[in-house]
Structure formats: structure tokens, C-alpha cells
C-alpha atoms as a PDB file:
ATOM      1  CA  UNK A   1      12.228 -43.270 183.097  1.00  0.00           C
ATOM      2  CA  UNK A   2      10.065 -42.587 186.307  1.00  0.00           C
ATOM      3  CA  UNK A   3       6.557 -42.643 186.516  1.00  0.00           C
ATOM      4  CA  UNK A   4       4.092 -41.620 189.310  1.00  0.00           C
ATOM      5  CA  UNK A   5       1.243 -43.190 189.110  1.00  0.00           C
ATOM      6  CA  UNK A   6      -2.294 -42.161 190.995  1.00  0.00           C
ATOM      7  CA  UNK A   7      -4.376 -45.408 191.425  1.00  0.00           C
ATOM      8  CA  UNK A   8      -7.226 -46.451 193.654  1.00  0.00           C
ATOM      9  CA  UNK A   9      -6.551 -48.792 196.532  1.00  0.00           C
ATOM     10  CA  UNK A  10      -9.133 -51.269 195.154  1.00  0.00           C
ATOM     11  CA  UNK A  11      -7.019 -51.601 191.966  1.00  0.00           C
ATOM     12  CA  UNK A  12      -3.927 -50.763 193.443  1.00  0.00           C
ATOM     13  CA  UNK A  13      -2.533 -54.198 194.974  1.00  0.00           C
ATOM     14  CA  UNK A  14      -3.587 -55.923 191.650  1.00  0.00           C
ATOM     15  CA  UNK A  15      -1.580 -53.359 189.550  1.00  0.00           C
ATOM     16  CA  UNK A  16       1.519 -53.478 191.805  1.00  0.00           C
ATOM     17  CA  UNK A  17       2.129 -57.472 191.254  1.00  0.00           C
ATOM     18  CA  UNK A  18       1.871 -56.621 187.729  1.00  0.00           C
ATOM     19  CA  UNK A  19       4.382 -54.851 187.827  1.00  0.00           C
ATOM     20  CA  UNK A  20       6.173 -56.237 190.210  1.00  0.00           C
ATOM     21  CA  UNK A  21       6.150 -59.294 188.058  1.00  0.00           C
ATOM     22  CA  UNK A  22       8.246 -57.494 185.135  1.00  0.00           C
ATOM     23  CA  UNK A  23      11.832 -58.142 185.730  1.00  0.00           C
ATOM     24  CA  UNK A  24      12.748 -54.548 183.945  1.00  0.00           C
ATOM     25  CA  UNK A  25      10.251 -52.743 186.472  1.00  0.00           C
ATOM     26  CA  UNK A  26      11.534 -51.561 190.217  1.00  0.00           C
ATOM     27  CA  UNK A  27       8.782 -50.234 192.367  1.00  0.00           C
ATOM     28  CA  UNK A  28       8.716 -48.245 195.866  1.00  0.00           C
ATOM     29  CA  UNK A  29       5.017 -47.542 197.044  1.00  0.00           C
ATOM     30  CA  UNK A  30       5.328 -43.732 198.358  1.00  0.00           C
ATOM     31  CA  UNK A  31       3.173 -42.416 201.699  1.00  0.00           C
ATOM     32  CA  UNK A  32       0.768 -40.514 201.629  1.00  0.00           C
ATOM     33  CA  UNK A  33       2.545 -37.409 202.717  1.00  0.00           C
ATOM     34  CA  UNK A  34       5.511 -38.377 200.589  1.00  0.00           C
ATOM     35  CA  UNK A  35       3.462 -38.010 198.103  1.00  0.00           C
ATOM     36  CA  UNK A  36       1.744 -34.886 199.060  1.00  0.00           C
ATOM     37  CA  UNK A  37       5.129 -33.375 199.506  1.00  0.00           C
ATOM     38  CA  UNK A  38       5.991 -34.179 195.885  1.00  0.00           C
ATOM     39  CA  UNK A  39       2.674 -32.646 194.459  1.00  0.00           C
ATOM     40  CA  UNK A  40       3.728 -29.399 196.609  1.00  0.00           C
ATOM     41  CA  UNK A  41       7.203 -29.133 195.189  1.00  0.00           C
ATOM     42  CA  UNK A  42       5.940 -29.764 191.404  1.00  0.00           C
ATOM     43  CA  UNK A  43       3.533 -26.970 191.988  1.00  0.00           C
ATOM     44  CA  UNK A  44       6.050 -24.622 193.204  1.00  0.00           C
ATOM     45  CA  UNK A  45       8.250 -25.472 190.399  1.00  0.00           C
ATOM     46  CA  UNK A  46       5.719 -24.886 187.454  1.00  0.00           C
ATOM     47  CA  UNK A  47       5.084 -21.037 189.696  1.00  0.00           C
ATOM     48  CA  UNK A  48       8.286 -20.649 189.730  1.00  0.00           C
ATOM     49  CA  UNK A  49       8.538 -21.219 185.172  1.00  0.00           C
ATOM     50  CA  UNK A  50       5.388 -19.525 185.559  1.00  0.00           C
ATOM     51  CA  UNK A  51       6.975 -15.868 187.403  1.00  0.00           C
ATOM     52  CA  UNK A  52       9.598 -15.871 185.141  1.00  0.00           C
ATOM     53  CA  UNK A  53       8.377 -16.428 182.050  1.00  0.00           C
ATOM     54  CA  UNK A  54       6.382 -13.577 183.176  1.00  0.00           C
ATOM     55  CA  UNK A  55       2.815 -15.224 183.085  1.00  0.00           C
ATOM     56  CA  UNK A  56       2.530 -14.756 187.156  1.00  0.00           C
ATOM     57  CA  UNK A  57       3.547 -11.939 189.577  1.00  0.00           C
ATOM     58  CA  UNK A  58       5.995 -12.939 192.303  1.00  0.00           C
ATOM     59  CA  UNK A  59       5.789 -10.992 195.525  1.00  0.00           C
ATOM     60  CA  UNK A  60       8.333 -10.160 197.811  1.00  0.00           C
ATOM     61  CA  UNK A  61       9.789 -12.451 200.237  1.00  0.00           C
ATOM     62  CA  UNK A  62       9.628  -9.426 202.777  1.00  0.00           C
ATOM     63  CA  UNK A  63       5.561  -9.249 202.496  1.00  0.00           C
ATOM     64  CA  UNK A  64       5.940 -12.999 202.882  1.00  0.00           C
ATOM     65  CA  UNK A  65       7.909 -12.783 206.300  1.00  0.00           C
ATOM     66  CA  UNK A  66       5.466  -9.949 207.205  1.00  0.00           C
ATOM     67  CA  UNK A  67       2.903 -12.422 207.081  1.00  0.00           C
ATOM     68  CA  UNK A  68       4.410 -14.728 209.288  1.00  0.00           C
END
């Protein structure tokens, strides 16, 4: 199982050498952006289940070009 975890920097070090400390646990700290960039894509994923489930309106990728 993965887990991505949100924590403060103050508690953050503390929490990692817990964790580290479990011999069943791997960690990988994650930069900031790297983790920006995964926040984007699970957005766009849960619009995407939301457009076709029909809960949200897509729009073309033409007007979306356009735009550009």
C-alpha cells in the first residue's frame, strides 16, 4: 500500500525517523513540485470520473486550443 502523507516541517523530520525506523516501511521524501504535480494529475483524474459519469460538462479540446 502507498500513502501520501501532508505533514508540517516542524513535525516532519520527527515523523520520518519513525518511520524510517520500521523495517517493513520504505520512504522517498517527494519535492515540492513533485508533489504539486501529483495533486494536479489526481484532480484531473477525479474530472475526468466526474465528465463521464455525467456530473460535469467537458468542453471541446478545439475551444481549448482556441484559447491558447
Amino acid at each position: 500500500m502507498k500513502v501520501l502523507l501532508d505533514i508540517k516541517d516542524a513535525n516532519a523530520l520527527h515523523l520520518m525517523e519513525v518511520l524510517k525506523s520500521l523495517p517493513y516501511v520504505k520512504t522517498q521524501q517527494l519535492t515540492d513540485e513533485k508533489a504539486e504535480l501529483l495533486s494536479d494529475i489526481r484532480e484531473a483524474v477525479e474530472n475526468l470520473k466526474l465528465v463521464r459519469s455525467g456530473k460535469m460538462k467537458a468542453r471541446p479540446a478545439k475551444d481549448l486550443l482556441n484559447e491558447l
